[in-house]
C-alpha atoms as a PDB file:
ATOM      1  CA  UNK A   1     -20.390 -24.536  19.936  1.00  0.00           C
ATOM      2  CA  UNK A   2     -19.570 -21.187  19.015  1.00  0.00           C
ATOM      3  CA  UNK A   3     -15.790 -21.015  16.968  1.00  0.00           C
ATOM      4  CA  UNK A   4     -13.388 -18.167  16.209  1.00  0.00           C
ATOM      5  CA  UNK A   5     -10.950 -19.251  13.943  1.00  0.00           C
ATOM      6  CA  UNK A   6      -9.307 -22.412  12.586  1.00  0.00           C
ATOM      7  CA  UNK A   7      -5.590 -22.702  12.681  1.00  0.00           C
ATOM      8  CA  UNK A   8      -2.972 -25.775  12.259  1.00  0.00           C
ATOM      9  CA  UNK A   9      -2.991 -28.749  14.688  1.00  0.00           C
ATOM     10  CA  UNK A  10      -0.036 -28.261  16.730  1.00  0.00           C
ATOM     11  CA  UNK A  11       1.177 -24.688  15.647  1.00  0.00           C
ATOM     12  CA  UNK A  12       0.859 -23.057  18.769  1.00  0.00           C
ATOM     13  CA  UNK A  13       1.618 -23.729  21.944  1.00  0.00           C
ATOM     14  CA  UNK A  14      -2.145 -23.189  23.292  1.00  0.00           C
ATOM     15  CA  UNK A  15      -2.986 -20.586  26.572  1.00  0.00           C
ATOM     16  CA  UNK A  16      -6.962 -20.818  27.210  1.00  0.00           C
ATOM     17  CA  UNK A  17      -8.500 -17.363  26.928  1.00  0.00           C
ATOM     18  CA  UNK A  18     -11.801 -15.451  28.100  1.00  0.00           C
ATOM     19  CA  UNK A  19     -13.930 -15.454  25.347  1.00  0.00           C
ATOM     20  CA  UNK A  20     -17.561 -13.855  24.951  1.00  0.00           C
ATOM     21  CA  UNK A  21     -18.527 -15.243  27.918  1.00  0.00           C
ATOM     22  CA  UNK A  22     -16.419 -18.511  28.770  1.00  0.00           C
ATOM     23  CA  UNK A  23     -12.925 -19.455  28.402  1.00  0.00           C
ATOM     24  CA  UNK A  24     -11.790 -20.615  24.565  1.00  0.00           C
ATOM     25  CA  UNK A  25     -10.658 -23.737  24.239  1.00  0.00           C
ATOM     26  CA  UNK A  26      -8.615 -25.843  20.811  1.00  0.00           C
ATOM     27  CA  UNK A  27     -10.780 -28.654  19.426  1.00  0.00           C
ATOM     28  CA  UNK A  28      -7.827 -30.498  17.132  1.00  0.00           C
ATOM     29  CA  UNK A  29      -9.712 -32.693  14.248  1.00  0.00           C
ATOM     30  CA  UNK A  30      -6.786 -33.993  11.912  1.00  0.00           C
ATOM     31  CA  UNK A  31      -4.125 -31.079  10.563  1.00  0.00           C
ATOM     32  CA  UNK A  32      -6.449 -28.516  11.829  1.00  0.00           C
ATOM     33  CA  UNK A  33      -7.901 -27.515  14.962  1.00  0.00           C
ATOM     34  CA  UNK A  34     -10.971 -24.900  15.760  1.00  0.00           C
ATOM     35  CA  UNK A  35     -10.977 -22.123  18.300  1.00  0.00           C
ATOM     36  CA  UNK A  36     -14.606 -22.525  19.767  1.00  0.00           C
ATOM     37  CA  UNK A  37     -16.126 -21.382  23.118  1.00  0.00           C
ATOM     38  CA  UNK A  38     -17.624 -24.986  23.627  1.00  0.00           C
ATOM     39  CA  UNK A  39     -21.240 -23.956  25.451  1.00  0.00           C
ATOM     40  CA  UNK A  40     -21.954 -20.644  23.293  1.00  0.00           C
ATOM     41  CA  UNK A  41     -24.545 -20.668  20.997  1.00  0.00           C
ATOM     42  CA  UNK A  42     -25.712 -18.013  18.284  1.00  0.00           C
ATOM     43  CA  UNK A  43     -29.416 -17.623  20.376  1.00  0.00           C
ATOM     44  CA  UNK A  44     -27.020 -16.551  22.975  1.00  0.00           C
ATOM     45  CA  UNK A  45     -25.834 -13.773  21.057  1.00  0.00           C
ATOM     46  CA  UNK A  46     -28.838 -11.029  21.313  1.00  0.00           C
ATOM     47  CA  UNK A  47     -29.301  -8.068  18.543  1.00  0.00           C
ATOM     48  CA  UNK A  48     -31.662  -6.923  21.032  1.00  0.00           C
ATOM     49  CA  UNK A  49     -28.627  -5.516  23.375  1.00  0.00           C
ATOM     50  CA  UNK A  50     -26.474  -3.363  21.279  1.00  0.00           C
ATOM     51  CA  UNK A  51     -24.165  -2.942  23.795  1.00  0.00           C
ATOM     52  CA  UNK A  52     -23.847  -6.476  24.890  1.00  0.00           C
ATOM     53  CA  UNK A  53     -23.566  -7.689  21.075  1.00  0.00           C
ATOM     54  CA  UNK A  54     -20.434  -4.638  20.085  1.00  0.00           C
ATOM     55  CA  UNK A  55     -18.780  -6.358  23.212  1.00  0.00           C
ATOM     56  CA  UNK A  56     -18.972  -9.658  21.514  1.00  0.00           C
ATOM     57  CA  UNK A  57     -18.054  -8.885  18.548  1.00  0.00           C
ATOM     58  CA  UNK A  58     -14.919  -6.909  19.906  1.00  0.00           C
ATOM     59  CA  UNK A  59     -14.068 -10.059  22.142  1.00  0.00           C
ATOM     60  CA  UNK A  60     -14.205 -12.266  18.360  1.00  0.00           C
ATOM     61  CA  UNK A  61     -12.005  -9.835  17.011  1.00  0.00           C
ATOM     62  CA  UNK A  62      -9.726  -9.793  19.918  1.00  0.00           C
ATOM     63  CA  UNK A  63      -8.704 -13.393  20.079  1.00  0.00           C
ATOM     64  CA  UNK A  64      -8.560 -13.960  16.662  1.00  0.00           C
ATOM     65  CA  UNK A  65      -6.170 -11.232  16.244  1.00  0.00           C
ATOM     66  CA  UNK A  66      -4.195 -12.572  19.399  1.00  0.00           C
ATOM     67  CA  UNK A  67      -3.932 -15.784  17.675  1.00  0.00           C
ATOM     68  CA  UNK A  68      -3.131 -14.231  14.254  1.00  0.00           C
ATOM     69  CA  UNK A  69       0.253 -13.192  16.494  1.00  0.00           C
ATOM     70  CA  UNK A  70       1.464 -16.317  16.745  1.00  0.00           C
ATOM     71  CA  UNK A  71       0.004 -18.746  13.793  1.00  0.00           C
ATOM     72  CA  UNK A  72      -1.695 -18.392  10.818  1.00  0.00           C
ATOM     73  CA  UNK A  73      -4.798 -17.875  11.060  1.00  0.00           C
ATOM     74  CA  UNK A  74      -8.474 -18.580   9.469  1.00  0.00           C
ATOM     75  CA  UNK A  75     -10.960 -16.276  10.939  1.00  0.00           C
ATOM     76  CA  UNK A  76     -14.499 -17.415  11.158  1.00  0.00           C
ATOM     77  CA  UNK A  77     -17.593 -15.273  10.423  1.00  0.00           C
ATOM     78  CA  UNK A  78     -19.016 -13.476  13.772  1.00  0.00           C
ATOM     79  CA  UNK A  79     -21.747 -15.515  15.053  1.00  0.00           C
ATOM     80  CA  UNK A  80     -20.620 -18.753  13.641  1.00  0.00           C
ATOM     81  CA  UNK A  81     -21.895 -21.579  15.658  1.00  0.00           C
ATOM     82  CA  UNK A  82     -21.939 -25.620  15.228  1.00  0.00           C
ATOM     83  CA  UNK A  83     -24.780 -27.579  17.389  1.00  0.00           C
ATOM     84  CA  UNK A  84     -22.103 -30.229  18.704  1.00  0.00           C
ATOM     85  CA  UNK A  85     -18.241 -31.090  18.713  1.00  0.00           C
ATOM     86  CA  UNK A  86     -19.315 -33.709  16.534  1.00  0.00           C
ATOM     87  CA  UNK A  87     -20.719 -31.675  13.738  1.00  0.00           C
ATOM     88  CA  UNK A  88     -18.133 -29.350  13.978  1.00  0.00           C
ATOM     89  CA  UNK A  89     -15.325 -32.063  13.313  1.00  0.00           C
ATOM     90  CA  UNK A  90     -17.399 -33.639  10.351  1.00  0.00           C
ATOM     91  CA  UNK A  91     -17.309 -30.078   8.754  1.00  0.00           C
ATOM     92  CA  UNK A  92     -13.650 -30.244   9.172  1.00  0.00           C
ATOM     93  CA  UNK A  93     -13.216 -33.967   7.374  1.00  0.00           C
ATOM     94  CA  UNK A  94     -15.229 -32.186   4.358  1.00  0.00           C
ATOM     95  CA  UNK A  95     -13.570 -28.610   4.464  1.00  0.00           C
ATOM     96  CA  UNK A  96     -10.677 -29.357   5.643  1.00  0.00           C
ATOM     97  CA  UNK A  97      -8.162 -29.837   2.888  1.00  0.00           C
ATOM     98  CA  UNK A  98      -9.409 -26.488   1.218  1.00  0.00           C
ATOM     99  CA  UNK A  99      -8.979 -24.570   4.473  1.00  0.00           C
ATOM    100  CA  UNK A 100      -5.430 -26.221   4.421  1.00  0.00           C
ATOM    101  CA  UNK A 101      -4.318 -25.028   1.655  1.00  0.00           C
ATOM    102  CA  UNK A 102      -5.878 -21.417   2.981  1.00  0.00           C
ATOM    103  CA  UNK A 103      -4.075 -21.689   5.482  1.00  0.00           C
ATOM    104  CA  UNK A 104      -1.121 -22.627   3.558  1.00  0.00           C
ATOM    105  CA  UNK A 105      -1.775 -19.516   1.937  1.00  0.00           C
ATOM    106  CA  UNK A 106      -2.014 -17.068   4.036  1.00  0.00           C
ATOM    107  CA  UNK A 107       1.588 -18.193   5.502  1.00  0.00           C
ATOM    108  CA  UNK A 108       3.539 -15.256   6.806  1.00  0.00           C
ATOM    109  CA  UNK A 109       0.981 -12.817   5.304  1.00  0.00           C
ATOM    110  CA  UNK A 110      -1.008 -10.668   6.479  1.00  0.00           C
ATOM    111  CA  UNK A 111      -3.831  -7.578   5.875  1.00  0.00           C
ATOM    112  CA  UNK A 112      -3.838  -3.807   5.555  1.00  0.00           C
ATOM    113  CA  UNK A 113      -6.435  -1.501   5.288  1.00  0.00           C
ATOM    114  CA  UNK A 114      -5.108   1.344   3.408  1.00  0.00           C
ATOM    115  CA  UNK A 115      -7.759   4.566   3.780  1.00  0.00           C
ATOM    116  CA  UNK A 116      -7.673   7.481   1.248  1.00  0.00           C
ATOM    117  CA  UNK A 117      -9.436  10.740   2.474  1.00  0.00           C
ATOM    118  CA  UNK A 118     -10.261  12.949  -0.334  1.00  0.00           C
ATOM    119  CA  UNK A 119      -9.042  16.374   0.661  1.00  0.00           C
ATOM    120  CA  UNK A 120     -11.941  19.410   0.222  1.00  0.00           C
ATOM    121  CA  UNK A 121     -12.114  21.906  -2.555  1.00  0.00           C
ATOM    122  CA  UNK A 122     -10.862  26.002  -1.588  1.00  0.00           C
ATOM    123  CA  UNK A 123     -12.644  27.939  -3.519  1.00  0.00           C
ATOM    124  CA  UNK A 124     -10.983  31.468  -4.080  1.00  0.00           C
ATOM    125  CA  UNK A 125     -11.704  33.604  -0.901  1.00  0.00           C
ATOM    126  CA  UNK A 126     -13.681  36.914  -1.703  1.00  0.00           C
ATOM    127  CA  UNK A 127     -11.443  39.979  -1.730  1.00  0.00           C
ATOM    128  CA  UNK A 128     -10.880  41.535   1.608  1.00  0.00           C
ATOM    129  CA  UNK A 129     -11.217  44.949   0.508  1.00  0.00           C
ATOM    130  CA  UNK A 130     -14.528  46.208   1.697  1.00  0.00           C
ATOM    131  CA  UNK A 131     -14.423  49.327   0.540  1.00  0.00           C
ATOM    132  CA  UNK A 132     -15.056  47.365  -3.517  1.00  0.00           C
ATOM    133  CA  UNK A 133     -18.414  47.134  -4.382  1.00  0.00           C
ATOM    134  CA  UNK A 134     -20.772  43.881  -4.293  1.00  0.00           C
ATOM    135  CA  UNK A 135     -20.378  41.946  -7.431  1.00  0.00           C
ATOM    136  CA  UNK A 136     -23.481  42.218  -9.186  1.00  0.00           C
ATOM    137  CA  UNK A 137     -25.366  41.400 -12.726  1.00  0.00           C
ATOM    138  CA  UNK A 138     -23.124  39.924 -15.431  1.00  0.00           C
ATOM    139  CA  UNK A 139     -19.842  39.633 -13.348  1.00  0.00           C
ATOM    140  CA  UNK A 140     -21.490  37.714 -10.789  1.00  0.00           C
ATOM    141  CA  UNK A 141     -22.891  35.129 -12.971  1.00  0.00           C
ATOM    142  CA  UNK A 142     -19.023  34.860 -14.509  1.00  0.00           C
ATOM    143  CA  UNK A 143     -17.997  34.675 -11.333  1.00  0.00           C
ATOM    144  CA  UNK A 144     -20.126  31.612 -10.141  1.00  0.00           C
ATOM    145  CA  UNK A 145     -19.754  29.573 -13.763  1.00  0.00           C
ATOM    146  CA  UNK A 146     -15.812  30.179 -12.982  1.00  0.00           C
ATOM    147  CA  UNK A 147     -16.146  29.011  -9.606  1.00  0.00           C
ATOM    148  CA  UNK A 148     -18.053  26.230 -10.683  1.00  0.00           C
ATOM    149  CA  UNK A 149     -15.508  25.050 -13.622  1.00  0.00           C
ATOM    150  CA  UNK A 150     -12.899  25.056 -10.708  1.00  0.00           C
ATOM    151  CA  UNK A 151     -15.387  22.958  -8.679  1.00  0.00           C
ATOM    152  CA  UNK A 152     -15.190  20.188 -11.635  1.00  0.00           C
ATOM    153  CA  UNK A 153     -11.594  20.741 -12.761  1.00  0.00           C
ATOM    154  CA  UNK A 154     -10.730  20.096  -9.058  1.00  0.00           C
ATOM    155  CA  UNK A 155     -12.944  17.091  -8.817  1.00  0.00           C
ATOM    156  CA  UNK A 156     -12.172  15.552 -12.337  1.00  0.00           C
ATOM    157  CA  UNK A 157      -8.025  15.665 -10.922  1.00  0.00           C
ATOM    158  CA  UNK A 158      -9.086  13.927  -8.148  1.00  0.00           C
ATOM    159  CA  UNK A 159     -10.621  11.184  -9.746  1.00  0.00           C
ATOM    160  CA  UNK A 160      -7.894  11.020 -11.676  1.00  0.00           C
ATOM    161  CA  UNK A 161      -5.444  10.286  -9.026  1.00  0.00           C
ATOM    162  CA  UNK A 162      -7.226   8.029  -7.201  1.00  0.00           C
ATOM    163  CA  UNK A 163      -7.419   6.253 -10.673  1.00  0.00           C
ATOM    164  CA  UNK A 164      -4.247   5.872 -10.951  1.00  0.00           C
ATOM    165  CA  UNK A 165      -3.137   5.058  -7.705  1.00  0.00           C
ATOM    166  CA  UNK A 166      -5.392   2.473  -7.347  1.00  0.00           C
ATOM    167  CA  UNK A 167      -3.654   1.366 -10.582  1.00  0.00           C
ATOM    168  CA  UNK A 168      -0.660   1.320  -9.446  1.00  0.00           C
ATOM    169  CA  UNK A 169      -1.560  -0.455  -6.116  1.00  0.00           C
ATOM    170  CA  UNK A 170      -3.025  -3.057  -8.001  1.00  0.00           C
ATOM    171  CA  UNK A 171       0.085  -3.766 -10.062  1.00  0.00           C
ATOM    172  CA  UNK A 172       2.242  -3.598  -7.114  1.00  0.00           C
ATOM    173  CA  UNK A 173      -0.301  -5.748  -4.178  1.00  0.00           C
ATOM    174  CA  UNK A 174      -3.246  -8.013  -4.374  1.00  0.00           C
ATOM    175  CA  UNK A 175      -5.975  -5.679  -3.459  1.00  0.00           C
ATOM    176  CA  UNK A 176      -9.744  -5.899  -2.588  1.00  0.00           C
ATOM    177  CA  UNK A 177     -11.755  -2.447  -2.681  1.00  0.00           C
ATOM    178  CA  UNK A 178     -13.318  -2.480   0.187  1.00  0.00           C
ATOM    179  CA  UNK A 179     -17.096  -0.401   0.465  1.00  0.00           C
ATOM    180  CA  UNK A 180     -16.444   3.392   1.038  1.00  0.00           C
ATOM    181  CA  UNK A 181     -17.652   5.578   3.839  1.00  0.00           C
ATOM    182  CA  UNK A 182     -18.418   9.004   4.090  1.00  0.00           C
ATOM    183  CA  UNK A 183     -14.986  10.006   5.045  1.00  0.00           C
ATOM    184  CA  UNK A 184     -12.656   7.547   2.870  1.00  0.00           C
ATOM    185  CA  UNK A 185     -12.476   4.905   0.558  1.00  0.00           C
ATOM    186  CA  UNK A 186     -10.783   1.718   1.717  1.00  0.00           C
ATOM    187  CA  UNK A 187      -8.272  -0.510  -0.133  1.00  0.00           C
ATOM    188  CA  UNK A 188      -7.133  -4.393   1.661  1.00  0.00           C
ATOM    189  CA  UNK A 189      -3.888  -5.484   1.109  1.00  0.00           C
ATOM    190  CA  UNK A 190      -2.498  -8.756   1.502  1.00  0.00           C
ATOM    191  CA  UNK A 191       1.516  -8.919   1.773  1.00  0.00           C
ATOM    192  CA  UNK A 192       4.450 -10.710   3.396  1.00  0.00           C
ATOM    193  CA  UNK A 193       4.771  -9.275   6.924  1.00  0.00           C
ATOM    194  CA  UNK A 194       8.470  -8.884   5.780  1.00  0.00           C
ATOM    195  CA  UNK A 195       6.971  -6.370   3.434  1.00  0.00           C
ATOM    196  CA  UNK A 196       5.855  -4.305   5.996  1.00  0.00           C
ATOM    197  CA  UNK A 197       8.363  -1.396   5.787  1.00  0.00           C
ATOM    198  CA  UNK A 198       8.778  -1.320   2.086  1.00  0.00           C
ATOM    199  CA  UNK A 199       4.992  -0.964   2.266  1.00  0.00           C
ATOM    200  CA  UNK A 200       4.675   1.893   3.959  1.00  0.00           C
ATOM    201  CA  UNK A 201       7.653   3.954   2.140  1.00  0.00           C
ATOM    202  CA  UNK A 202       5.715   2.812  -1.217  1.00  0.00           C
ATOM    203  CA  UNK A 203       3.171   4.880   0.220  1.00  0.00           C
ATOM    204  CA  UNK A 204       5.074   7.241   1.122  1.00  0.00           C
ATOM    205  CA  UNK A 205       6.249   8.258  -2.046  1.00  0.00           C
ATOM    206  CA  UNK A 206       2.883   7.659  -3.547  1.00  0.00           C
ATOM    207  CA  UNK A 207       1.837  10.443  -1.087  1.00  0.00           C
ATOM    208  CA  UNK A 208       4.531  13.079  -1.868  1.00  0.00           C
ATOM    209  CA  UNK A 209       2.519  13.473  -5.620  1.00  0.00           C
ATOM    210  CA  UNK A 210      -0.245  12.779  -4.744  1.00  0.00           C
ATOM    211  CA  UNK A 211      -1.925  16.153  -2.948  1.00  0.00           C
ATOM    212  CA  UNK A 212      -5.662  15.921  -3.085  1.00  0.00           C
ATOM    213  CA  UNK A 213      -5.938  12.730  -0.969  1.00  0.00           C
ATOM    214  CA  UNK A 214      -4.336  12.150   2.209  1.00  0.00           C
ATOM    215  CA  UNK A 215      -3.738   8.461   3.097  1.00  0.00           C
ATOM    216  CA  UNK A 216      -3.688   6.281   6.170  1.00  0.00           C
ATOM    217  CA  UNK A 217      -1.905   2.868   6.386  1.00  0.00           C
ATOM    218  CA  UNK A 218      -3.517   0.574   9.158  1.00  0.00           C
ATOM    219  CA  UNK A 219      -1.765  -2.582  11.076  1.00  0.00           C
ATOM    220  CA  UNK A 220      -1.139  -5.821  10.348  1.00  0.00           C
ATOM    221  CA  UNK A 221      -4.832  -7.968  10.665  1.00  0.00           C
ATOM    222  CA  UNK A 222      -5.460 -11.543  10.259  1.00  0.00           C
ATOM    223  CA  UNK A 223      -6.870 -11.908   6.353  1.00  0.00           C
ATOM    224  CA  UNK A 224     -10.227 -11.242   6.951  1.00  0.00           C
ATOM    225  CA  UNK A 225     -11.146  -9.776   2.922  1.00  0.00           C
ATOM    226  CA  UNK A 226      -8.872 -12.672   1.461  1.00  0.00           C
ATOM    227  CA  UNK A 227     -10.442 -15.807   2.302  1.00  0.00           C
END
Protein backbone atom coordinates (compact mmCIF):
# COMPACT_ATOMS: atom_id res chain seq x y z
CA UNK A 1 0.00 0.00 0.00
CA UNK A 2 1.84 2.73 -1.38
CA UNK A 3 0.71 6.45 0.47
CA UNK A 4 1.20 10.09 -0.53
CA UNK A 5 0.35 12.18 2.14
CA UNK A 6 -1.65 12.23 5.39
CA UNK A 7 -4.18 14.92 5.91
CA UNK A 8 -7.26 15.46 8.50
CA UNK A 9 -10.23 13.03 8.58
CA UNK A 10 -12.95 14.87 7.04
CA UNK A 11 -11.15 18.08 5.69
CA UNK A 12 -11.79 17.63 2.24
CA UNK A 13 -14.41 16.77 0.36
CA UNK A 14 -12.52 13.69 -1.42
CA UNK A 15 -12.39 13.30 -5.67
CA UNK A 16 -10.40 9.88 -6.44
CA UNK A 17 -7.39 10.62 -8.62
CA UNK A 18 -4.94 8.68 -11.10
CA UNK A 19 -2.07 7.98 -9.25
CA UNK A 20 1.29 6.15 -10.38
CA UNK A 21 -0.52 3.65 -11.83
CA UNK A 22 -4.10 3.25 -10.13
CA UNK A 23 -6.60 5.58 -8.87
CA UNK A 24 -5.80 7.15 -5.09
CA UNK A 25 -8.03 6.48 -2.71
CA UNK A 26 -8.55 8.12 1.46
CA UNK A 27 -7.97 5.42 4.09
CA UNK A 28 -9.54 7.51 7.34
CA UNK A 29 -7.96 5.88 10.73
CA UNK A 30 -9.19 8.25 13.65
CA UNK A 31 -8.50 12.32 13.08
CA UNK A 32 -6.35 11.45 10.21
CA UNK A 33 -6.65 9.79 7.04
CA UNK A 34 -3.75 8.53 4.42
CA UNK A 35 -3.64 9.13 0.70
CA UNK A 36 -2.41 5.61 -0.54
CA UNK A 37 -2.71 3.89 -3.98
CA UNK A 38 -4.03 0.63 -2.20
CA UNK A 39 -2.23 -2.24 -4.64
CA UNK A 40 1.23 -0.29 -5.22
CA UNK A 41 4.12 -1.52 -3.75
CA UNK A 42 7.81 -0.08 -3.54
CA UNK A 43 9.17 -3.46 -5.78
CA UNK A 44 6.81 -1.92 -8.17
CA UNK A 45 8.66 1.13 -8.39
CA UNK A 46 11.90 0.18 -10.68
CA UNK A 47 15.35 2.35 -10.55
CA UNK A 48 16.06 0.27 -13.43
CA UNK A 49 13.64 2.57 -15.78
CA UNK A 50 14.64 6.10 -15.35
CA UNK A 51 12.03 7.25 -17.27
CA UNK A 52 9.28 5.24 -15.78
CA UNK A 53 10.57 6.12 -12.09
CA UNK A 54 10.84 10.51 -12.97
CA UNK A 55 7.12 9.80 -14.04
CA UNK A 56 6.38 8.47 -10.65
CA UNK A 57 7.89 10.61 -8.80
CA UNK A 58 6.26 13.63 -10.76
CA UNK A 59 2.75 11.84 -10.33
CA UNK A 60 3.74 11.86 -6.06
CA UNK A 61 4.45 15.32 -6.37
CA UNK A 62 1.43 16.11 -8.34
CA UNK A 63 -1.27 14.93 -6.03
CA UNK A 64 0.24 15.91 -3.07
CA UNK A 65 0.47 19.35 -4.25
CA UNK A 66 -3.25 19.09 -5.56
CA UNK A 67 -4.21 18.17 -2.15
CA UNK A 68 -1.96 20.79 -0.48
CA UNK A 69 -4.75 23.19 -2.48
CA UNK A 70 -7.35 22.38 -0.52
CA UNK A 71 -6.13 20.97 3.12
CA UNK A 72 -3.21 20.87 4.96
CA UNK A 73 -1.13 18.66 4.10
CA UNK A 74 1.67 15.98 5.36
CA UNK A 75 3.66 14.78 2.49
CA UNK A 76 5.12 11.36 2.68
CA UNK A 77 8.63 10.36 1.51
CA UNK A 78 8.64 9.07 -2.33
CA UNK A 79 8.51 5.43 -2.28
CA UNK A 80 6.82 5.06 1.00
CA UNK A 81 4.94 1.88 1.16
CA UNK A 82 3.00 -0.16 4.09
CA UNK A 83 2.49 -4.14 3.41
CA UNK A 84 -1.36 -3.93 4.42
CA UNK A 85 -4.25 -1.40 5.39
CA UNK A 86 -3.80 -2.88 8.61
CA UNK A 87 -0.25 -1.93 9.26
CA UNK A 88 -0.72 1.23 7.86
CA UNK A 89 -3.59 2.19 10.42
CA UNK A 90 -1.51 0.76 13.45
CA UNK A 91 1.28 3.27 12.37
CA UNK A 92 -1.33 5.87 12.55
CA UNK A 93 -2.63 4.84 16.36
CA UNK A 94 1.28 5.27 17.28
CA UNK A 95 2.14 8.42 15.07
CA UNK A 96 -0.73 9.86 14.97
CA UNK A 97 -1.02 12.49 17.64
CA UNK A 98 2.52 13.88 16.60
CA UNK A 99 1.49 14.12 12.95
CA UNK A 100 -1.60 16.01 14.44
CA UNK A 101 -0.10 18.45 15.88
CA UNK A 102 2.11 18.71 12.38
CA UNK A 103 -0.56 19.10 10.86
CA UNK A 104 -1.84 21.55 13.24
CA UNK A 105 1.17 23.26 12.39
CA UNK A 106 1.49 23.65 9.20
CA UNK A 107 -2.19 25.34 9.21
CA UNK A 108 -2.52 27.96 6.54
CA UNK A 109 1.25 27.80 5.82
CA UNK A 110 3.01 27.00 3.33
CA UNK A 111 6.80 26.67 1.48
CA UNK A 112 9.05 28.78 -0.71
CA UNK A 113 12.08 28.09 -2.28
CA UNK A 114 13.86 31.27 -2.56
CA UNK A 115 17.07 30.81 -5.21
CA UNK A 116 20.02 33.29 -5.17
CA UNK A 117 22.22 33.24 -8.39
CA UNK A 118 25.51 34.75 -7.78
CA UNK A 119 26.07 37.17 -10.61
CA UNK A 120 29.79 36.69 -12.56
CA UNK A 121 32.81 38.84 -12.09
CA UNK A 122 33.73 41.66 -15.33
CA UNK A 123 36.98 41.97 -15.31
CA UNK A 124 38.19 45.33 -16.99
CA UNK A 125 38.04 44.82 -20.85
CA UNK A 126 41.53 45.32 -22.59
CA UNK A 127 41.83 48.69 -24.31
CA UNK A 128 40.47 48.81 -27.77
CA UNK A 129 43.16 50.75 -29.18
CA UNK A 130 45.25 48.45 -31.26
CA UNK A 131 47.54 50.58 -32.38
CA UNK A 132 49.12 50.44 -28.12
CA UNK A 133 51.57 48.02 -27.68
CA UNK A 134 51.21 44.43 -25.91
CA UNK A 135 51.66 44.78 -22.24
CA UNK A 136 54.72 43.13 -21.43
CA UNK A 137 57.42 42.45 -18.43
CA UNK A 138 56.73 44.33 -15.19
CA UNK A 139 53.36 46.00 -16.22
CA UNK A 140 51.91 42.82 -17.09
CA UNK A 141 52.58 41.11 -13.93
CA UNK A 142 50.88 44.49 -12.17
CA UNK A 143 48.37 44.09 -14.34
CA UNK A 144 47.35 40.41 -13.49
CA UNK A 145 48.03 40.85 -9.40
CA UNK A 146 45.46 43.96 -9.95
CA UNK A 147 43.15 41.92 -11.79
CA UNK A 148 43.42 39.33 -9.38
CA UNK A 149 42.82 41.68 -6.12
CA UNK A 150 39.57 42.71 -8.04
CA UNK A 151 38.84 38.97 -8.49
CA UNK A 152 38.85 38.66 -4.45
CA UNK A 153 37.54 42.12 -3.57
CA UNK A 154 34.58 41.18 -5.85
CA UNK A 155 34.18 37.78 -4.34
CA UNK A 156 34.82 38.77 -0.60
CA UNK A 157 31.51 41.55 -1.29
CA UNK A 158 29.67 38.86 -2.38
CA UNK A 159 30.02 36.76 0.43
CA UNK A 160 29.30 39.44 2.29
CA UNK A 161 25.90 40.04 1.03
CA UNK A 162 24.75 36.83 0.92
CA UNK A 163 25.84 36.93 4.67
CA UNK A 164 23.81 39.28 5.47
CA UNK A 165 20.86 38.59 3.66
CA UNK A 166 20.65 35.34 4.81
CA UNK A 167 20.76 37.21 8.16
CA UNK A 168 18.24 39.11 7.66
CA UNK A 169 15.97 36.33 6.19
CA UNK A 170 16.51 34.46 9.14
CA UNK A 171 15.33 37.20 11.49
CA UNK A 172 12.43 37.94 9.39
CA UNK A 173 11.20 33.82 8.28
CA UNK A 174 11.91 30.40 9.57
CA UNK A 175 14.38 29.22 7.07
CA UNK A 176 16.13 25.89 6.15
CA UNK A 177 19.32 26.20 3.77
CA UNK A 178 18.68 23.99 1.45
CA UNK A 179 22.02 22.08 -0.51
CA UNK A 180 23.37 24.40 -3.32
CA UNK A 181 23.76 23.67 -6.98
CA UNK A 182 25.97 24.81 -9.47
CA UNK A 183 23.85 27.68 -10.46
CA UNK A 184 22.26 28.92 -6.98
CA UNK A 185 21.99 28.44 -3.50
CA UNK A 186 18.54 27.66 -2.14
CA UNK A 187 16.79 29.05 0.97
CA UNK A 188 12.95 27.25 2.25
CA UNK A 189 10.64 29.37 3.72
CA UNK A 190 7.76 28.57 5.69
CA UNK A 191 5.02 31.50 6.03
CA UNK A 192 1.30 32.26 6.28
CA UNK A 193 -0.08 32.06 2.72
CA UNK A 194 -1.54 35.52 3.73
CA UNK A 195 2.08 36.51 3.72
CA UNK A 196 2.48 35.86 0.33
CA UNK A 197 2.62 39.42 -1.12
CA UNK A 198 4.47 41.06 1.68
CA UNK A 199 6.93 38.25 0.90
CA UNK A 200 7.75 38.95 -2.26
CA UNK A 201 8.03 42.97 -1.89
CA UNK A 202 10.49 42.02 1.17
CA UNK A 203 12.41 40.66 -1.53
CA UNK A 204 12.01 43.08 -3.53
CA UNK A 205 13.60 45.61 -1.66
CA UNK A 206 16.21 43.21 -0.51
CA UNK A 207 17.01 43.03 -4.28
CA UNK A 208 17.21 46.79 -5.10
CA UNK A 209 20.77 46.73 -2.73
CA UNK A 210 21.63 43.92 -3.25
CA UNK A 211 23.52 43.80 -6.97
CA UNK A 212 25.80 40.83 -7.12
CA UNK A 213 23.05 38.19 -6.69
CA UNK A 214 19.96 38.03 -8.54
CA UNK A 215 17.07 36.23 -6.77
CA UNK A 216 14.13 34.05 -7.68
CA UNK A 217 11.03 33.54 -5.44
CA UNK A 218 9.23 30.12 -6.23
CA UNK A 219 5.34 29.14 -5.45
CA UNK A 220 3.59 28.15 -2.74
CA UNK A 221 4.54 24.04 -2.00
CA UNK A 222 3.20 21.79 0.55
CA UNK A 223 6.06 21.85 3.58
CA UNK A 224 8.18 19.40 2.34
CA UNK A 225 11.80 20.85 4.33
CA UNK A 226 9.61 21.57 7.56
CA UNK A 227 8.41 18.40 8.77
Amino acid sequence: MYVYAFIKSQSISWKSVQGIYEPVVLLEAGALAAVVEPNLQAENLSADNEEELMRAVLTHDRIVCQIFEETTVLPVRFGTCFDSEARLCEHLTTEGDRYFRQLEKLTGRAEYLLEAIPQPFNQEKPSSDTTAPPTKGRDYFLQKKRLHQQRLNFEQQQEQQWQDFINAIASKYPIVQGKATEDAERIYLLIPRSQEVALVEWVAQQQQNIDLWEFSLGNAVPAYHFL
